[in-house]
Protein backbone atom coordinates (compact mmCIF):
# COMPACT_ATOMS: atom_id res chain seq x y z
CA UNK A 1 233.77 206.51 89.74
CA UNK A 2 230.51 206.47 92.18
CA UNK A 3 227.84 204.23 90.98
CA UNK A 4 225.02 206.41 92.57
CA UNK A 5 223.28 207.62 89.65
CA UNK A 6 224.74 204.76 87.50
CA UNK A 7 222.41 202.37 88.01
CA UNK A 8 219.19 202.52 86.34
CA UNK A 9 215.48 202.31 88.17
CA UNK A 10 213.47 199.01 87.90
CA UNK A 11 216.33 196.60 88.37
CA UNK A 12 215.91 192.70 87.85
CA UNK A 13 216.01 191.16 91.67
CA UNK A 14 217.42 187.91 91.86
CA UNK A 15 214.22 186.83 93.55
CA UNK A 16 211.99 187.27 90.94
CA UNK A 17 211.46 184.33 88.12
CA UNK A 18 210.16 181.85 86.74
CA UNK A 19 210.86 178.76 84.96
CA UNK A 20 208.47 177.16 82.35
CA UNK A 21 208.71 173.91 81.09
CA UNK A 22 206.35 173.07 77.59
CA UNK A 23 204.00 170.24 79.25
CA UNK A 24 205.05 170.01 82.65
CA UNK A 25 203.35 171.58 85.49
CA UNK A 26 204.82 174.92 87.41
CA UNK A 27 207.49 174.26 89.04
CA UNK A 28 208.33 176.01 92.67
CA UNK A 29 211.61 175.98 91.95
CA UNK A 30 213.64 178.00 94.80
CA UNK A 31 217.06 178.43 93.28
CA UNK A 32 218.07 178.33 89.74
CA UNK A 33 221.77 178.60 89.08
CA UNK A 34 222.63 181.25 86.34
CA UNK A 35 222.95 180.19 82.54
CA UNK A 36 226.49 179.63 81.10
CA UNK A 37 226.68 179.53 78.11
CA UNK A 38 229.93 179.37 76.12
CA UNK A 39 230.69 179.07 72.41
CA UNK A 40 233.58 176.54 71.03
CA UNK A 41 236.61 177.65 70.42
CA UNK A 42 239.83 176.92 68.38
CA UNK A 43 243.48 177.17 69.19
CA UNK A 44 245.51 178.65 66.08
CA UNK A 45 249.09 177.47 65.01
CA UNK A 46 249.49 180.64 65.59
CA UNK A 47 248.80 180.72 69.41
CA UNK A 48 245.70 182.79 69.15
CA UNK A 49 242.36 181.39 69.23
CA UNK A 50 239.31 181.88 66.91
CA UNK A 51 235.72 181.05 67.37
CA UNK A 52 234.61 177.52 66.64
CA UNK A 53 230.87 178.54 66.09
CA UNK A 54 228.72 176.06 67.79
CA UNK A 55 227.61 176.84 71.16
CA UNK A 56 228.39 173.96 74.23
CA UNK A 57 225.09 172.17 75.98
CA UNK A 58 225.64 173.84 79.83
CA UNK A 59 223.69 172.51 82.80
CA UNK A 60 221.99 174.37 85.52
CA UNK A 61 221.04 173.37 88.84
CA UNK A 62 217.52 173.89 90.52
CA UNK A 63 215.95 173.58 93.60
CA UNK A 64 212.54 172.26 94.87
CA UNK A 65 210.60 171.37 97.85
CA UNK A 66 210.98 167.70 98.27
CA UNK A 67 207.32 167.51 99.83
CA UNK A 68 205.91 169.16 97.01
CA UNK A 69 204.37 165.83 95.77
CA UNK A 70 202.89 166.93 92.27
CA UNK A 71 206.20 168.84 91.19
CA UNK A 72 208.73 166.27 92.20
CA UNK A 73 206.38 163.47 90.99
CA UNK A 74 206.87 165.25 87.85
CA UNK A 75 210.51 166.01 87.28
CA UNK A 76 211.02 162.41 88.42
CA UNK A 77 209.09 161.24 85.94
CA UNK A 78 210.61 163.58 83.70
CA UNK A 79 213.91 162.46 84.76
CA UNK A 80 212.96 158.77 83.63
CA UNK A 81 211.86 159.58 80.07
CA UNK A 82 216.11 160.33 79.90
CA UNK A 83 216.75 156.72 81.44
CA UNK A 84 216.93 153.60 78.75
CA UNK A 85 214.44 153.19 76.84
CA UNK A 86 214.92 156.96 76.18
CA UNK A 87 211.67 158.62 75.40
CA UNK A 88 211.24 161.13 72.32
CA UNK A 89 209.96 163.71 74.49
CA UNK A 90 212.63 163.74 77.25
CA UNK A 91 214.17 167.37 75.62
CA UNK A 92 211.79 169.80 76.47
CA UNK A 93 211.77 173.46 75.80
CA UNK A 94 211.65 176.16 78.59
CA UNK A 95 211.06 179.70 79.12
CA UNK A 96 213.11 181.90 81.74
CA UNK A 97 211.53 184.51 82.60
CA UNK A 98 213.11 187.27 84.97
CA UNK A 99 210.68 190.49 86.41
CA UNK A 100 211.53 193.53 87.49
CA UNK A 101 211.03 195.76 90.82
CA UNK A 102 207.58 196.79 89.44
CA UNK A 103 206.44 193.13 87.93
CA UNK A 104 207.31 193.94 84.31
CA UNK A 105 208.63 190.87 81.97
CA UNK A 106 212.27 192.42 81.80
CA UNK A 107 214.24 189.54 80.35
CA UNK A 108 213.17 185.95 78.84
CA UNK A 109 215.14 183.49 77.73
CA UNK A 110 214.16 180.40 75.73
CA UNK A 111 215.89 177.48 76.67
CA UNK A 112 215.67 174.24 73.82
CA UNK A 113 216.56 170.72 74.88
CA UNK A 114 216.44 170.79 78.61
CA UNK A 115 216.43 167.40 80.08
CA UNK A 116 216.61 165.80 83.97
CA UNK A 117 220.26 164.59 83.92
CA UNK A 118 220.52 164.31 87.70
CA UNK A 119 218.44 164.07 90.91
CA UNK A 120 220.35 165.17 94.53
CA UNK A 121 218.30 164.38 97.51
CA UNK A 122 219.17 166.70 100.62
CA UNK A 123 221.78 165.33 103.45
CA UNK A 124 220.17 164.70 106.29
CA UNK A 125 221.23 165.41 109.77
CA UNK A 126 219.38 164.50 113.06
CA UNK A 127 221.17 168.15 114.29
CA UNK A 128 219.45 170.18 111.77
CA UNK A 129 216.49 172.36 113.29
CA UNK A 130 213.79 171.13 110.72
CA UNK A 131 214.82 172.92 107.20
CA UNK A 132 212.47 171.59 104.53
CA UNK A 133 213.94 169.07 102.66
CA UNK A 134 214.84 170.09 99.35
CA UNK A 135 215.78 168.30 96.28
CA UNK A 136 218.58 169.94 93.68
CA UNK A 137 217.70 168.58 89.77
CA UNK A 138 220.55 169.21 87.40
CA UNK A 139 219.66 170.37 83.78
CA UNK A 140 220.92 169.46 80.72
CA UNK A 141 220.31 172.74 77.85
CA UNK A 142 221.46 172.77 74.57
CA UNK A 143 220.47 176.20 73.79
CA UNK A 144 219.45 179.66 75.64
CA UNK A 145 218.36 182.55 73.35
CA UNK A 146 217.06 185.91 74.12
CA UNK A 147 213.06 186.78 72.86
């Protein structure tokens, strides 16, 4: 089978997203690892397995410019309101949104109690050419559903 003629026009590039956070400024994230989401499952006594169904919290990764004062000052901060005394307000809700070729809203996604579970600063090597340092933030979701 040939895929020319398969595909259809307007396709969702990889390179074009965005990801809201409720209360937090916009965030020039530069990677965001897809979602993956998974629902429970249970094993049978009879060796086959049935769905348990709740879904499973998944994490993503994202990346940012670490010189991007305002935005890492933020998800640091952010990031803190998970640490003890644990704030209220450190699940947040987000919305990822995904254009296509001609700037169209093609997919959303609204994510419900995303949190800061991890900061990784970049390695740094005195051989490196001058990449901008960048900063991956792991987050914690309990939830992604489709508008």
């Amino acid at each position: 089978m040939t895929m020319k003629g398969a595909v259809q026009q307007n396709h969702i590039p990889v390179n074009n997203y965005e990801l809201k956070i409720q209360g937090q400024p916009v965030f020039l994230f530069t990677k965001i690892s897809g979602l993956d989401q998974e629902t429970e499952s249970v094993d049978l006594p009879d060796r086959t397995v049935a769905s348990g169904g709740n879904v499973k919290a998944f994490e993503i990764t994202a990346e940012s410019f670490e010189h991007h004062a305002v935005e890492t000052d933020a998800l640091e901060a952010w990031r803190q309101e998970g640490k003890d005394n644990v704030t209220r307000t450190y699940k947040k809700t987000g919305t990822l949104i995904k254009r296509a070729i001609d700037g169209t809203v093609q997919s959303s996604r609204i994510l419900t109690g995303v949190w800061v579970k991890k900061r990784k600063d970049a390695d740094l090597d005195l051989a490196n050419e001058g990449e901008p340092a960048m900063i991956e933030w792991t987050l914690s979701v309990d939830d992604a559903q489709t508008l």
